[in-house]
N, C-alpha and C. Protein backbone atom coordinates (compact mmCIF):
# COMPACT_ATOMS: atom_id res chain seq x y z
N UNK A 1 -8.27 13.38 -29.15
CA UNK A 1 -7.02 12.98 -28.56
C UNK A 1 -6.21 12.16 -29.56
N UNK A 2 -7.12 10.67 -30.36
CA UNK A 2 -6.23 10.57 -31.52
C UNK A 2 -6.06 11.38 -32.67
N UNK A 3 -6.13 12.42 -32.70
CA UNK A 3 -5.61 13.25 -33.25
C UNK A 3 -4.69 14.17 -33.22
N UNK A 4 -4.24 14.81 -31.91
CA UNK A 4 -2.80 15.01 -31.36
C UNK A 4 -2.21 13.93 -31.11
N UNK A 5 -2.06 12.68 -31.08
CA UNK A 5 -1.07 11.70 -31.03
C UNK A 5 -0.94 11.49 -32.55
N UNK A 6 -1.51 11.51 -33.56
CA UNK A 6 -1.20 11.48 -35.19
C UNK A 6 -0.07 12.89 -35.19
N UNK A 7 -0.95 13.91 -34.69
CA UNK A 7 -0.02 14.98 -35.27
C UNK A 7 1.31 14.69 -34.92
N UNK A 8 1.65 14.62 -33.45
CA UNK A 8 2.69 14.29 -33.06
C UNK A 8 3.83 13.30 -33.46
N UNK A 9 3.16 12.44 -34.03
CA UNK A 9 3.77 11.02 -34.40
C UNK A 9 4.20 11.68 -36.04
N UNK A 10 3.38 12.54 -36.46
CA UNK A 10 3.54 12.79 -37.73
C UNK A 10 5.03 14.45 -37.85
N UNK A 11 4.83 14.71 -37.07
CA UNK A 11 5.75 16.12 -36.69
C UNK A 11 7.27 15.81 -36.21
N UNK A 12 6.99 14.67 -35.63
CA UNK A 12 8.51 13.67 -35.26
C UNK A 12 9.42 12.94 -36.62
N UNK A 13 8.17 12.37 -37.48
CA UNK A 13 8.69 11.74 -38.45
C UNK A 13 9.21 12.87 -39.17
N UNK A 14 8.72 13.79 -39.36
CA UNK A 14 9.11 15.24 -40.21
C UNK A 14 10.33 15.57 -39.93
N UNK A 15 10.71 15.31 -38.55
CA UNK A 15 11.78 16.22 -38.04
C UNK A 15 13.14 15.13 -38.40
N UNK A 16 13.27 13.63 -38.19
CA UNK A 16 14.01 12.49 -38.40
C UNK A 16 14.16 13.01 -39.55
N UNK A 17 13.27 12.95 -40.99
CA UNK A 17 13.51 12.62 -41.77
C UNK A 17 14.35 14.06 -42.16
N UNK A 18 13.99 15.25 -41.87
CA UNK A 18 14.58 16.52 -42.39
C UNK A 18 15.91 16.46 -41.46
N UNK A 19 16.44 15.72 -40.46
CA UNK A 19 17.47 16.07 -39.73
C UNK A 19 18.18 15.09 -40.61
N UNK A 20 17.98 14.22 -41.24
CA UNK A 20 18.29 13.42 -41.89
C UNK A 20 18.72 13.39 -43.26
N UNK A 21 18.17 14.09 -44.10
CA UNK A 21 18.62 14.64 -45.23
C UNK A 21 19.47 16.15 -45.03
N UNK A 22 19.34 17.06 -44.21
CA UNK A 22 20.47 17.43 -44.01
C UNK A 22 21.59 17.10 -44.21
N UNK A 23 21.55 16.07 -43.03
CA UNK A 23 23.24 15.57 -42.55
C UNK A 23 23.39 14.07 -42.78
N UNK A 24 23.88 14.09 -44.03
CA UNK A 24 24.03 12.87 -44.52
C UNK A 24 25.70 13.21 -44.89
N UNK A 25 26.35 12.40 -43.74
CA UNK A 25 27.62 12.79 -43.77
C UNK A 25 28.21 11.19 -43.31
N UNK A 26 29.62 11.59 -43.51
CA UNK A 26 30.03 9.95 -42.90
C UNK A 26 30.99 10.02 -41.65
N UNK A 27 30.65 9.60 -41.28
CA UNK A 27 31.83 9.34 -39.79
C UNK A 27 32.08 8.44 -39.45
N UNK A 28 33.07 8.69 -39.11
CA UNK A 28 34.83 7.46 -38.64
C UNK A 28 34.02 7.53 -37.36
N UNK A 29 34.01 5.83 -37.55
CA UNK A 29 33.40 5.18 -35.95
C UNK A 29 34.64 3.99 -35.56
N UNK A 30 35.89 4.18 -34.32
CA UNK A 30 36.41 3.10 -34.16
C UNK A 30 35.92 2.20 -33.52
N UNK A 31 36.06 1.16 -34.32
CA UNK A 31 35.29 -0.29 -33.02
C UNK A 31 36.50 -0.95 -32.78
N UNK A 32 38.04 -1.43 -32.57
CA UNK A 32 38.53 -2.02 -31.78
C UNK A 32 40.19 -1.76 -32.35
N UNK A 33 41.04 -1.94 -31.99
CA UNK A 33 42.41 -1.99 -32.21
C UNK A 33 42.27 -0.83 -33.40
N UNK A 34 42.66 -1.13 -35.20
CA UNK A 34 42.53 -0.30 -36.23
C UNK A 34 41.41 -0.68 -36.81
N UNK A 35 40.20 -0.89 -36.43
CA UNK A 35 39.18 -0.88 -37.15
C UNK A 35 38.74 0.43 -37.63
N UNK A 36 38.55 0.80 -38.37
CA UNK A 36 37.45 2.21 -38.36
C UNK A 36 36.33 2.54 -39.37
N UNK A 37 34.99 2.10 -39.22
CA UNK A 37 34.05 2.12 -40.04
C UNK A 37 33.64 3.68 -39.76
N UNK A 38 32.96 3.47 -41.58
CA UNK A 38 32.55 5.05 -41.95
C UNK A 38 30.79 4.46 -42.08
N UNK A 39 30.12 5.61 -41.31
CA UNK A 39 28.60 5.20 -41.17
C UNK A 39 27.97 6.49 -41.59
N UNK A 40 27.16 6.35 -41.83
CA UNK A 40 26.01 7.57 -41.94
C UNK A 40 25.46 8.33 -40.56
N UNK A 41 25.61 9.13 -40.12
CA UNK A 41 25.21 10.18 -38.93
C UNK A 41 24.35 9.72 -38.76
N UNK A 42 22.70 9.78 -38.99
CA UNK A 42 21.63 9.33 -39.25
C UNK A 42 21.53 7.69 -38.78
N UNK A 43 22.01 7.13 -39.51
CA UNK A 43 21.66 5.66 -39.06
C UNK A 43 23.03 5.41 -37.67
N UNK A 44 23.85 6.07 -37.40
CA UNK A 44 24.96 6.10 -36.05
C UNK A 44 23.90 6.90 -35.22
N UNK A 45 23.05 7.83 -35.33
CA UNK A 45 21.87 8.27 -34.29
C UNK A 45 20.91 7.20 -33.82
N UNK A 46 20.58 6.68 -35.22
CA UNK A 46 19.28 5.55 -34.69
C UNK A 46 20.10 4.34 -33.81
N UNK A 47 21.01 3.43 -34.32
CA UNK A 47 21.40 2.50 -33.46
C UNK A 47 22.01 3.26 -32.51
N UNK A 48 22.74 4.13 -31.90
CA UNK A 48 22.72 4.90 -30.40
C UNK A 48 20.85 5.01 -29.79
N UNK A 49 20.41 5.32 -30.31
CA UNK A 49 18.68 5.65 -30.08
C UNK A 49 18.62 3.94 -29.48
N UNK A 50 18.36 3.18 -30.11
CA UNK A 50 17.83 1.69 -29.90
C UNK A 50 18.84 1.29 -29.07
N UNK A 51 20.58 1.38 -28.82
CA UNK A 51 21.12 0.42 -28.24
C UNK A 51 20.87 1.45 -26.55
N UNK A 52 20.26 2.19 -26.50
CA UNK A 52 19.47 2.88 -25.05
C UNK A 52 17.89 2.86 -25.07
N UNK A 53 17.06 2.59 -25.73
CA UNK A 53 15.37 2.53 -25.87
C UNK A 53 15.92 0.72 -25.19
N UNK A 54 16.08 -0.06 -25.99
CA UNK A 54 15.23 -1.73 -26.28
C UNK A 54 15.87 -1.93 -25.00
N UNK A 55 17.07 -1.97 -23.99
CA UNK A 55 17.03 -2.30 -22.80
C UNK A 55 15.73 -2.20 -21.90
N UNK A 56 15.78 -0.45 -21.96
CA UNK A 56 14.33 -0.38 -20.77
C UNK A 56 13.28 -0.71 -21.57
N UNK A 57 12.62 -1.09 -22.44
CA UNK A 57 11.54 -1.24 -23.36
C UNK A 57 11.81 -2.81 -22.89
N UNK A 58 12.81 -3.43 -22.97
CA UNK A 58 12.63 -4.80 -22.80
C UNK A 58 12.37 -5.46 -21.32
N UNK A 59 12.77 -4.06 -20.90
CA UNK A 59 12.74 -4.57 -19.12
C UNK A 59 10.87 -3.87 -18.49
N UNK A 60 10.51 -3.33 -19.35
CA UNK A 60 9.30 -2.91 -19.14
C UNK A 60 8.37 -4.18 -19.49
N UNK A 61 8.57 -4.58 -20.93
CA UNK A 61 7.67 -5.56 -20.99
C UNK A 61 7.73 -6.95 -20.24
N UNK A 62 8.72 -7.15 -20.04
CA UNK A 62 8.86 -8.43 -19.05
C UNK A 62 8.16 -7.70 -17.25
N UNK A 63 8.36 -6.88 -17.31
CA UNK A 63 7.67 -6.33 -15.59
C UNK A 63 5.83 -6.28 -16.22
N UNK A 64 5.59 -6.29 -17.06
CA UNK A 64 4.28 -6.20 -17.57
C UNK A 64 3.83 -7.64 -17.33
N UNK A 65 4.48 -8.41 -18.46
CA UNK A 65 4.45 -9.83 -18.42
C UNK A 65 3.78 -10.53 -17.19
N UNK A 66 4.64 -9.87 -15.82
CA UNK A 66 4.80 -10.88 -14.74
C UNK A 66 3.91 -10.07 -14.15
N UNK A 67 2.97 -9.34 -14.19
CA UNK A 67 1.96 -7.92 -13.59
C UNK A 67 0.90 -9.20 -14.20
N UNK A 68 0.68 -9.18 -15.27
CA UNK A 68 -0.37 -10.18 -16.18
C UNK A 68 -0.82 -11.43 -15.67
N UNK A 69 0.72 -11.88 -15.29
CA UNK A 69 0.81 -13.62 -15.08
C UNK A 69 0.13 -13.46 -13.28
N UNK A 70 0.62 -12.57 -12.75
CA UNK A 70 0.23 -12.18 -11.27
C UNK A 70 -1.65 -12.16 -11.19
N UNK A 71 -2.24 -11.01 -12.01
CA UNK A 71 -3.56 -10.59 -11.75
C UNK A 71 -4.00 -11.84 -12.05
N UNK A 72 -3.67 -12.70 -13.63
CA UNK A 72 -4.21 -13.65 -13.98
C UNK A 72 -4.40 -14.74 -12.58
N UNK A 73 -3.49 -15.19 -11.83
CA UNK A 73 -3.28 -16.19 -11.00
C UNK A 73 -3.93 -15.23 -9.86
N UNK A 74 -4.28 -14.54 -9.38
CA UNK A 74 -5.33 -13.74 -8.61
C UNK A 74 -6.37 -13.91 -8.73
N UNK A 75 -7.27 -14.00 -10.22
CA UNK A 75 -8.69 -14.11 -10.37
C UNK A 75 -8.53 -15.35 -10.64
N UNK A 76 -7.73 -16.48 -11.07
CA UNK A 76 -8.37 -17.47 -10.04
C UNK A 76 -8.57 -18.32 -9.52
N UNK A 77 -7.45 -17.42 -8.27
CA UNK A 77 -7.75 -17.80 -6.82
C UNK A 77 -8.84 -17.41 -6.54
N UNK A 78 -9.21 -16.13 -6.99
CA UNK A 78 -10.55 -15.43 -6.78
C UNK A 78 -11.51 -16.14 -6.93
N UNK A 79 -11.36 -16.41 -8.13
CA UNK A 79 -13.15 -17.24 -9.21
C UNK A 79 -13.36 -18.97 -8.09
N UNK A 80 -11.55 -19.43 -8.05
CA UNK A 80 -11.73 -20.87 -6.79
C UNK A 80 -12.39 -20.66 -5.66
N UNK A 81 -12.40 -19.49 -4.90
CA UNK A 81 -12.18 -18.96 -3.48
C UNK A 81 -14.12 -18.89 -3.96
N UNK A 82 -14.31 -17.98 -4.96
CA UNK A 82 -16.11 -17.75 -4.99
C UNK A 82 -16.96 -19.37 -5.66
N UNK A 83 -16.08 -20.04 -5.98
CA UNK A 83 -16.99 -21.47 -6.21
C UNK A 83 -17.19 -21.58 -4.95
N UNK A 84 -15.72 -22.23 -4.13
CA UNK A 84 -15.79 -22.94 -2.98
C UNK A 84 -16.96 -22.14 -2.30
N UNK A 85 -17.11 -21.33 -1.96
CA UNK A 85 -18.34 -20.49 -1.25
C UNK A 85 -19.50 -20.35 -1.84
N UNK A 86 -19.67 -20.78 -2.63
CA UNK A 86 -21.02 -20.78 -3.44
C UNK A 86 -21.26 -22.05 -3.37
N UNK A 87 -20.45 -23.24 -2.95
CA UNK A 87 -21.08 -24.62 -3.31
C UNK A 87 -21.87 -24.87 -1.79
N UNK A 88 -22.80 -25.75 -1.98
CA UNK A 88 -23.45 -26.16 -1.23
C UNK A 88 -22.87 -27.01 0.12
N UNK A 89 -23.42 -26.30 1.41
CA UNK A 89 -22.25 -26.77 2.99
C UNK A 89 -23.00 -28.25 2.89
N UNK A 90 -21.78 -28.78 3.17
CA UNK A 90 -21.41 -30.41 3.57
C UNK A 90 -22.81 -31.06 5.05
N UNK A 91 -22.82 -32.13 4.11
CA UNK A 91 -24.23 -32.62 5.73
C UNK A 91 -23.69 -32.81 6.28
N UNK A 92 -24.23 -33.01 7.19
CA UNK A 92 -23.73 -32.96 8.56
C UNK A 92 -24.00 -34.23 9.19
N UNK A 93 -22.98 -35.11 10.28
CA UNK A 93 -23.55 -36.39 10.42
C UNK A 93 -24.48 -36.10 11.83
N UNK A 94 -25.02 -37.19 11.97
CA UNK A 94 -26.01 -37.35 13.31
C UNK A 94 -25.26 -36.69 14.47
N UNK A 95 -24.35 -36.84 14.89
CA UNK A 95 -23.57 -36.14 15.69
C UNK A 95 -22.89 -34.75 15.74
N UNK A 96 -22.88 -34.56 14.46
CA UNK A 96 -22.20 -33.35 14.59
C UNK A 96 -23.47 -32.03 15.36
N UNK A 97 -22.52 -31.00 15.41
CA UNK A 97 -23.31 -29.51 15.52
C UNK A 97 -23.20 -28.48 14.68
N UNK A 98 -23.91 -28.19 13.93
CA UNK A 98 -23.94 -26.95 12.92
C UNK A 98 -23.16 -26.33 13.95
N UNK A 99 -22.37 -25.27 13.32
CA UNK A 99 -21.84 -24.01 13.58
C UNK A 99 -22.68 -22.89 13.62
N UNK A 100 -22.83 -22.14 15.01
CA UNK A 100 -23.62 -21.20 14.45
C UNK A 100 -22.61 -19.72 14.45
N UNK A 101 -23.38 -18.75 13.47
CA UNK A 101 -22.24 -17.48 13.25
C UNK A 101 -21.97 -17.02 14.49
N UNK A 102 -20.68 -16.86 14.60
CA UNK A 102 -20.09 -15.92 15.91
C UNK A 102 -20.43 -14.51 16.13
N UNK A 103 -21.28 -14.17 17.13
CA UNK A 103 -22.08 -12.96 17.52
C UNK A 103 -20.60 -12.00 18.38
N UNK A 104 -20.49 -10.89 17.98
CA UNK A 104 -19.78 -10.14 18.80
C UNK A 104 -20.17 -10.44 19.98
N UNK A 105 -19.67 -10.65 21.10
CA UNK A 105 -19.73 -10.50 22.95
C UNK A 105 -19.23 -9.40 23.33
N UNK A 106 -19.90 -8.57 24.09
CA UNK A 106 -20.04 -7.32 24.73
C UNK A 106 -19.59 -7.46 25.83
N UNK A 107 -18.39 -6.84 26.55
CA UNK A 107 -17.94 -7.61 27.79
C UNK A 107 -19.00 -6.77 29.19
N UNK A 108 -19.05 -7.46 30.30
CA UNK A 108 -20.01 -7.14 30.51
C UNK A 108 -20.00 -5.78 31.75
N UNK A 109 -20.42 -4.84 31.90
CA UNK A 109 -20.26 -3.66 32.93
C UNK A 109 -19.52 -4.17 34.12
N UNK A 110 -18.17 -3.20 34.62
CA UNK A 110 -18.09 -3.96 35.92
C UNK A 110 -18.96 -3.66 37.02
N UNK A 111 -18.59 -3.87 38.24
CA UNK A 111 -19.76 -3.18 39.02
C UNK A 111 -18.96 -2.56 40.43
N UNK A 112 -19.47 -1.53 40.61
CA UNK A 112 -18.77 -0.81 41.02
C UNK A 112 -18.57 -0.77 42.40
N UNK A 113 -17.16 -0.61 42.49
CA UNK A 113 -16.45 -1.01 44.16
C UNK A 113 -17.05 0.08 44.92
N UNK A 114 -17.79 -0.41 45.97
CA UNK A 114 -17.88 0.42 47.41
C UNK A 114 -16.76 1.12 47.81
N UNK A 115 -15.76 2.50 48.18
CA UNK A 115 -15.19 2.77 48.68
C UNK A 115 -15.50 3.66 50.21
N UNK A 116 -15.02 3.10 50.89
CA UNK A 116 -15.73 3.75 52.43
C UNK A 116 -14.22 4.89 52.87
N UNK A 117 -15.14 6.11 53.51
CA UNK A 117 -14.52 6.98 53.59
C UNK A 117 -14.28 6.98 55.44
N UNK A 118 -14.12 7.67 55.88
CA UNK A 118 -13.82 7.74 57.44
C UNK A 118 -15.35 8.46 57.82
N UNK A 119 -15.42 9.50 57.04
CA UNK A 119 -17.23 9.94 56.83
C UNK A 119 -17.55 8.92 57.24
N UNK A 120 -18.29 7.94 55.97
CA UNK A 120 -19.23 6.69 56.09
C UNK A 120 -18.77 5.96 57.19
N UNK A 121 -17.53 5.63 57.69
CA UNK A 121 -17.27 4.55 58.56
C UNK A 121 -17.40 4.93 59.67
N UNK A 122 -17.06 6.23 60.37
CA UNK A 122 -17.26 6.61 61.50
C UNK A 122 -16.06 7.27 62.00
N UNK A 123 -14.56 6.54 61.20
CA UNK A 123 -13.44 6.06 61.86
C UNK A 123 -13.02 8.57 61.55
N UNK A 124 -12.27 8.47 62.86
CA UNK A 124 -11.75 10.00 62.72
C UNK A 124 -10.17 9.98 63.30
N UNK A 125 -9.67 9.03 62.31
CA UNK A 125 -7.76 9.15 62.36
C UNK A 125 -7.44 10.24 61.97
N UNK A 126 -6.75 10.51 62.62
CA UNK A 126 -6.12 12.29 62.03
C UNK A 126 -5.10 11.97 60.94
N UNK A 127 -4.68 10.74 60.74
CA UNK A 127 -3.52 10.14 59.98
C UNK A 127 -4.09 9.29 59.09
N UNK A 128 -5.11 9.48 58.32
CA UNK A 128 -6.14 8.42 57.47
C UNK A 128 -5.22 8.50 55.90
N UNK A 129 -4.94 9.44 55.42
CA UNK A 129 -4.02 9.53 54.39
C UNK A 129 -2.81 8.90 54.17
N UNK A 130 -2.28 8.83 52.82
CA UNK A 130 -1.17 7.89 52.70
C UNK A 130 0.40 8.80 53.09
N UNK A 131 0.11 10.12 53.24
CA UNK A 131 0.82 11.12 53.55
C UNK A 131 1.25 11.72 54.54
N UNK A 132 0.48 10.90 55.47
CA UNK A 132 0.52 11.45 57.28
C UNK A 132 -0.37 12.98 57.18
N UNK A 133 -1.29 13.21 56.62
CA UNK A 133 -2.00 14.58 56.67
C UNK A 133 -3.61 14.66 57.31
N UNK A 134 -4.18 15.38 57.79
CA UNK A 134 -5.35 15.08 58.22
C UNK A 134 -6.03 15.58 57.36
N UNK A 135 -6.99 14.47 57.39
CA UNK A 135 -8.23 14.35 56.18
C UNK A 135 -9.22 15.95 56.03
N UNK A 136 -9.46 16.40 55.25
CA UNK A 136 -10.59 17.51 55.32
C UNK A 136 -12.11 17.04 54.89
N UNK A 137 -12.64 16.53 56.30
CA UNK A 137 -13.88 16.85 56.82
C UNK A 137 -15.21 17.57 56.08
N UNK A 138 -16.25 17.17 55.45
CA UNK A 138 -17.36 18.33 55.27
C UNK A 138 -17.75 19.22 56.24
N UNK A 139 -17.41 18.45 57.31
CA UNK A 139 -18.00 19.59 58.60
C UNK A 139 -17.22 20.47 59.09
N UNK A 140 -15.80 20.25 58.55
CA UNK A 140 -14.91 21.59 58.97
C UNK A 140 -14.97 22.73 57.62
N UNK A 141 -15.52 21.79 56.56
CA UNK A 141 -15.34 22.86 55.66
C UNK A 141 -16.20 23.95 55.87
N UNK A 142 -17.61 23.59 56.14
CA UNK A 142 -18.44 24.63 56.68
C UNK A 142 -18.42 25.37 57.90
N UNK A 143 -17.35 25.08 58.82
CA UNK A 143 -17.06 26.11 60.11
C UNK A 143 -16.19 26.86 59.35
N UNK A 144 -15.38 27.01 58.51
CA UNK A 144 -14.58 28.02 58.12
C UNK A 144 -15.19 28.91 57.53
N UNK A 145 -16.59 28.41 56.61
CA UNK A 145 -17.37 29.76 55.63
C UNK A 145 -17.54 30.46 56.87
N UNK A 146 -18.19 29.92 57.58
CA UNK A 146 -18.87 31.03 58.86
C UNK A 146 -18.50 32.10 59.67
């Protein structure tokens, strides 16, 4: 792999430098009212190149910077956070009560409501429903198979 990043690095420089001896020409660059400087193509490429690279290059390394300063101040809180827990728990005075670890609680089964039917109770309202309808009976269900 470092060896396609050589080639590469080396195939780029090839190409700068041959685009470069080419065109070695001068051009009228105006910078303000009648100014007008004559520059080399070549070096008017590179400072266009850099005055667009070193912005984001500069705004990268400062987001790096503060990525660094971040993890750094993470481990340690980290490395504080694993002393404090590694040091030895505080005695305890005559009065106090150890803590003991908190056990999950299982809430406990409810128990289940009796519902009484007109069956079980005895009761034979023809109007036992919340609907005004009469109830269906086990014992009518079996006069109808018949």
């Amino acid at each position: 792999m470092q060896f396609l990043k050589t080639l590469f690095w080396a195939l780029l420089v090839g190409v700068v430098v041959a685009f470069s001896l080419n065109n070695m020409t001068m051009v009228p660059v105006r910078l303000w009212g009648s100014v007008v400087a004559d520059v080399n193509l070549p070096l008017l490429l590179v400072i266009t190149f850099l005055a667009g690279f070193l912005p984001a290059y500069l705004s990268l390394v400062t987001v790096r910077w503060r990525m660094r300063q971040r993890i750094a101040a993470t481990e340690r809180a980290l490395a504080d956070l694993r002393a404090a827990q590694a040091a030895a728990p505080a005695k305890l005075a005559p009065g106090d009560l150890p803590l003991a670890p908190a056990a999950p609680v299982a809430p406990a089964p409810a128990a289940p409501v009796p519902v009484e039917t007109p069956i079980q109770t005895g009761g034979t309202s023809p109007t036992d429903n919340a609907l005004g309808e009469h109830p269906v009976l086990p014992t009518s269900l079996s006069q109808d198979r018949a």
